[in-house]
Protein backbone atom coordinates (compact mmCIF):
# COMPACT_ATOMS: atom_id res chain seq x y z
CA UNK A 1 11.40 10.13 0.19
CA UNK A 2 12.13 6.79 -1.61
CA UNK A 3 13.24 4.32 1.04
CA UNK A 4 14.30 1.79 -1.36
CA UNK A 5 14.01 0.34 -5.01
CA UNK A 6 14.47 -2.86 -6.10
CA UNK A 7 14.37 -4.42 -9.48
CA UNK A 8 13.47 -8.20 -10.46
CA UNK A 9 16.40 -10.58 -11.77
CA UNK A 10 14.06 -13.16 -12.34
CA UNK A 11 10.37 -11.48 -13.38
CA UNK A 12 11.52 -9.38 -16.32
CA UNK A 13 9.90 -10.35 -19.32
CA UNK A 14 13.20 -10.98 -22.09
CA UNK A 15 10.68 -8.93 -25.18
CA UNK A 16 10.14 -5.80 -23.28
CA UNK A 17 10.52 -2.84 -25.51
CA UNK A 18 13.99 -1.14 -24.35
CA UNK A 19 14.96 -4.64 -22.54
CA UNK A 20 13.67 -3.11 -19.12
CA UNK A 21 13.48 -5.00 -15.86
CA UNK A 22 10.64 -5.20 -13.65
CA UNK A 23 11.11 -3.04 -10.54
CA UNK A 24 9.26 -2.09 -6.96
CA UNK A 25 9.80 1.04 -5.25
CA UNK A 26 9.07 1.68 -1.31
CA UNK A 27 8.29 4.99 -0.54
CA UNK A 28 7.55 7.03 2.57
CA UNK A 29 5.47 9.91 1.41
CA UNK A 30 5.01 13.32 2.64
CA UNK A 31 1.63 13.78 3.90
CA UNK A 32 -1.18 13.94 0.38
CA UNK A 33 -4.69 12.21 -0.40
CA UNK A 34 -4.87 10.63 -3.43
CA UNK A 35 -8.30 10.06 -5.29
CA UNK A 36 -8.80 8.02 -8.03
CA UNK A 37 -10.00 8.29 -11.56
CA UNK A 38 -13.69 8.04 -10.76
CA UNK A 39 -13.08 8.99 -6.76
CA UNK A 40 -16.05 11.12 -5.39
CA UNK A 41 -14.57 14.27 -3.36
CA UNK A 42 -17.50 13.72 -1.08
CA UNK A 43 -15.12 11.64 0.77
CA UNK A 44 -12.80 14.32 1.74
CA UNK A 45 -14.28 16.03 5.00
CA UNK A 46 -15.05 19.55 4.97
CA UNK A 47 -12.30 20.79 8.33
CA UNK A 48 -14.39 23.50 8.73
CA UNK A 49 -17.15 21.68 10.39
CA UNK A 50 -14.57 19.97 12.70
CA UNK A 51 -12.47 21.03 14.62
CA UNK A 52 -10.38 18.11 14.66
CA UNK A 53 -9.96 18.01 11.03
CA UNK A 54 -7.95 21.44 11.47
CA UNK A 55 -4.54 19.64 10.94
CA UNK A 56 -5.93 18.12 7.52
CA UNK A 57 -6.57 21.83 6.08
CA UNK A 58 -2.81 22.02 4.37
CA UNK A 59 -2.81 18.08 3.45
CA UNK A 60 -2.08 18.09 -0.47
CA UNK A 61 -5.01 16.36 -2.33
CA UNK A 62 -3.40 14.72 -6.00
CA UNK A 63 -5.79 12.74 -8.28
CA UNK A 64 -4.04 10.33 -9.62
CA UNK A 65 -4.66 7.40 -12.09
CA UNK A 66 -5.95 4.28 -10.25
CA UNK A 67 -8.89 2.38 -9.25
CA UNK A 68 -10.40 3.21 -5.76
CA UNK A 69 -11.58 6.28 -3.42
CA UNK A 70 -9.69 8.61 -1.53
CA UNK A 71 -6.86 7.61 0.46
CA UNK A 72 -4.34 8.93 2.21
CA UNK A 73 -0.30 8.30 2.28
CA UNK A 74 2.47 10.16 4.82
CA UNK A 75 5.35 9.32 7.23
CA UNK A 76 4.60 6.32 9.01
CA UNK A 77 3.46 3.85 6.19
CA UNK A 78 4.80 1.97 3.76
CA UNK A 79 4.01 2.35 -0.36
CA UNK A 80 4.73 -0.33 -2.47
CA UNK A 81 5.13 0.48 -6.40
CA UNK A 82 5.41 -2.40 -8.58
CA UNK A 83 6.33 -1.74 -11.96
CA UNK A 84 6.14 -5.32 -13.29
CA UNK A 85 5.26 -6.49 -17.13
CA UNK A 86 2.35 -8.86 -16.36
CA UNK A 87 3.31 -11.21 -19.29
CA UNK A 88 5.91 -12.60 -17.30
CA UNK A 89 3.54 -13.27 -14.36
CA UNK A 90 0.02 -13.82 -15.07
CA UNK A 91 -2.21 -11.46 -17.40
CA UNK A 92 -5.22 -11.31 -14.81
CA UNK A 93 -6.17 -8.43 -12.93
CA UNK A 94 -7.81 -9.98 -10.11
CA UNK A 95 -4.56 -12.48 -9.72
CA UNK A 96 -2.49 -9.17 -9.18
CA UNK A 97 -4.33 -7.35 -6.71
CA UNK A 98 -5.26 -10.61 -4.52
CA UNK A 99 -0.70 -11.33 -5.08
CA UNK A 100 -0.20 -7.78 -3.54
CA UNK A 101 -2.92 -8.64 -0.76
CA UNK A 102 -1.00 -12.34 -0.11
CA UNK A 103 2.18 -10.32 0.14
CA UNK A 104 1.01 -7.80 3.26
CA UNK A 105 -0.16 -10.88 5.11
CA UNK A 106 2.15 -12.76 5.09
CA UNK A 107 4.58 -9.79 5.83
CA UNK A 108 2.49 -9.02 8.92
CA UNK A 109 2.91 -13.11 9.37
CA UNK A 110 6.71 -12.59 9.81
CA UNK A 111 6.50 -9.31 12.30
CA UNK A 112 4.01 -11.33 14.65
CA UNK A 113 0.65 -10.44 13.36
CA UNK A 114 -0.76 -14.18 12.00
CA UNK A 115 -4.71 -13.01 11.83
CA UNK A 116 -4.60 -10.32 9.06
CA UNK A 117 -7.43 -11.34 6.34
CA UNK A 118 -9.04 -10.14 3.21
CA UNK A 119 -12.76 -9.29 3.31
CA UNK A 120 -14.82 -10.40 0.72
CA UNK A 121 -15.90 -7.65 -2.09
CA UNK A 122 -13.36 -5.09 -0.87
CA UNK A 123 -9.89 -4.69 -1.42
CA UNK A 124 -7.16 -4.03 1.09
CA UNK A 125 -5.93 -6.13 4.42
CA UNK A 126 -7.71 -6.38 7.51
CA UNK A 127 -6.98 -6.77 11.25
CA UNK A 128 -9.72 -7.28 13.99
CA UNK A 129 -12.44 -5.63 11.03
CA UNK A 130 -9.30 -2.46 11.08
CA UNK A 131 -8.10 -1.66 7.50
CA UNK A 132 -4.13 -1.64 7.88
CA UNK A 133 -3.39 -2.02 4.00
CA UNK A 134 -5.43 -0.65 0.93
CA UNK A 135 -4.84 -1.67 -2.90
CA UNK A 136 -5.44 1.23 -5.64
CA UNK A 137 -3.73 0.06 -8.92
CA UNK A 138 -3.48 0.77 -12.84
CA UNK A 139 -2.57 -1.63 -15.43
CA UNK A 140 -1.95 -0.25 -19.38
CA UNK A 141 -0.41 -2.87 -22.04
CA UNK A 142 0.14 -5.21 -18.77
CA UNK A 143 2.37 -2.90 -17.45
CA UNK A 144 1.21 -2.39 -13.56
CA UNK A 145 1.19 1.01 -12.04
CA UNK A 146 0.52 2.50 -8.24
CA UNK A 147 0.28 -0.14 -5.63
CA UNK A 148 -0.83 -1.01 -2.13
CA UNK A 149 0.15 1.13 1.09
CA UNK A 150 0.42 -0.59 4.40
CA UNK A 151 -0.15 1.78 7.96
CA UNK A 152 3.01 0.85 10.32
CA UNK A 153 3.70 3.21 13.11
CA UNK A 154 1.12 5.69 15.29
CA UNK A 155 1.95 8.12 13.12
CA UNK A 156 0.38 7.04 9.40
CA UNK A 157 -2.86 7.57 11.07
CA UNK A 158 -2.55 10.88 11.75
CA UNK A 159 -4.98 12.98 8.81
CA UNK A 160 -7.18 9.83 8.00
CA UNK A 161 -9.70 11.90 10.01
CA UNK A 162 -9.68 14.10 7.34
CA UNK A 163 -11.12 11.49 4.70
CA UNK A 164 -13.64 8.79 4.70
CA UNK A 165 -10.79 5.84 3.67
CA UNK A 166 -11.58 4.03 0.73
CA UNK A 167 -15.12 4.97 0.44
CA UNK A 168 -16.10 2.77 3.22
CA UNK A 169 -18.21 4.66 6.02
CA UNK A 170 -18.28 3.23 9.37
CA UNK A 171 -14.87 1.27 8.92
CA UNK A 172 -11.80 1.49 10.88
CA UNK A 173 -8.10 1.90 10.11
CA UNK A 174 -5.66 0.95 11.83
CA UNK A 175 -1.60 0.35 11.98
CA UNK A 176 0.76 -2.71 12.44
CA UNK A 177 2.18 -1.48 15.70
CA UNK A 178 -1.32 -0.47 16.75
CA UNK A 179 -1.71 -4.82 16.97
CA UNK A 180 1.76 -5.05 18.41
CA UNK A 181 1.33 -3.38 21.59
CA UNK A 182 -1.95 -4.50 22.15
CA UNK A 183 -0.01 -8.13 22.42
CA UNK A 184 2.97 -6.73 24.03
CA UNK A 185 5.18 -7.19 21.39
CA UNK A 186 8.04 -4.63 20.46
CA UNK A 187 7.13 -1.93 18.13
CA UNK A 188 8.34 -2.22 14.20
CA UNK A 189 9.77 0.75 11.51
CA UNK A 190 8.79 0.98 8.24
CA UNK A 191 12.37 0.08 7.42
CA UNK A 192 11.98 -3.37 9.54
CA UNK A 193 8.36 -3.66 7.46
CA UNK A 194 9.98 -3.31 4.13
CA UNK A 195 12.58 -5.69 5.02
CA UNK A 196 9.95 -7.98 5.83
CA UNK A 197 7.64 -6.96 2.93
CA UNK A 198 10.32 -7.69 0.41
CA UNK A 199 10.87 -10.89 1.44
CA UNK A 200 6.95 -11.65 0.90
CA UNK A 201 6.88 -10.13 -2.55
CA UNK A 202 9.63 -12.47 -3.60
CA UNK A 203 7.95 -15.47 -2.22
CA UNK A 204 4.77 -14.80 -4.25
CA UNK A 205 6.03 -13.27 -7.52
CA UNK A 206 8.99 -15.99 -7.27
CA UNK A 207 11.34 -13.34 -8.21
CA UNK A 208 14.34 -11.81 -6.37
CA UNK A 209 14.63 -8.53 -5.82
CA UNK A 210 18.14 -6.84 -5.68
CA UNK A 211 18.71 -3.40 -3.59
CA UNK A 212 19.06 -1.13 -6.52
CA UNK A 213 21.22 1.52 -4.61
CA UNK A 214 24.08 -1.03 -4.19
């Protein structure tokens, strides 16, 4: 379900055909891997061979358009969809995903988590060498698509067993509240995440976002 969607009153770009405004939805998904245009199914584990990959069996697998391997998005974690016209921003590529990246961390810099990083040659944010956010986006005529997804409570790890994330074998993931405990600090929602998260986007795209369901 969509938790929220907010639209820019500063980032639109004034020749958009229709006269659109830029806009970012959170969602909460149900639970579904995604693969991406070139992602290799080898990275979805057979749950035959495991019996702790049972619970994955009825998981819904979508491919979707975006960059990246297999991933996976359910209750628990946050998904960010910005649907901004990159003329009014910057037209680079790079610039966008490593603006999404800046957002998460310093989002996890407001809830108490002030050593998330990026890791050089791989997308995504990083705790303690644990993947907590990963970056899979589209871009046609500058127009962004898909997003970045960010792991908050116990339960948005629940069928990465099911995958290899991302591609990458041997890493970790992880979630916010995962960090949180470990330091004795209260445990967050995604709600209090996208509160926080918002706030970061704004600060980086210098935009404002307005609650579009008010």
């Amino acid at each position: 379900d969509s938790l929220k969607v907010l639209s820019s009153e500063l980032g639109s770009f004034p020749t958009r055909i229709g006269g659109g405004v830029d806009s970012i939805i959170f969602v909460e998904h149900s639970p579904v891997y995604t693969l991406g245009t070139g992602s290799d199914t080898k990275f979805i584990l057979d749950s035959h061979s495991n019996d702790d990959n049972r619970d994955n069996e009825n998981v819904e697998i979508v491919r979707i358009e975006r960059g990246g391997e297999v991933t996976y998005h359910g209750p628990g974690q946050l998904v960010c969809y910005p649907i901004l016209d990159m003329r009014g921003y910057k037209q680079d590529l790079h610039w966008y995903i490593r603006a999404l990246e800046e957002s998460v961390i310093l989002a996890l810099k407001a809830v108490g988590i002030p050593n998330a990083t990026r890791e050089d040659g791989i997308t995504g944010v990083w705790i303690n060498n644990c993947k907590v956010a990963a970056v899979g986006v589209k871009v046609k005529k500058w127009i962004t698509m898909h997003g970045v997804a960010i792991n908050i409570t116990h339960e948005s790890l629940e069928h990465f067993n099911g995958i290899v994330p991302c591609g990458l074998v041997g890493r970790k993931v992880a979630c916010i509240n995962n960090f949180l405990e470990e330091n004795g600090e209260a445990l967050i929602t995604v709600e209090e995440f996208a509160s926080a998260m918002k706030d970061a986007l704004e600060h980086v795209f210098r935009v404002e976002l307005v609650d579009c369901a008010k």
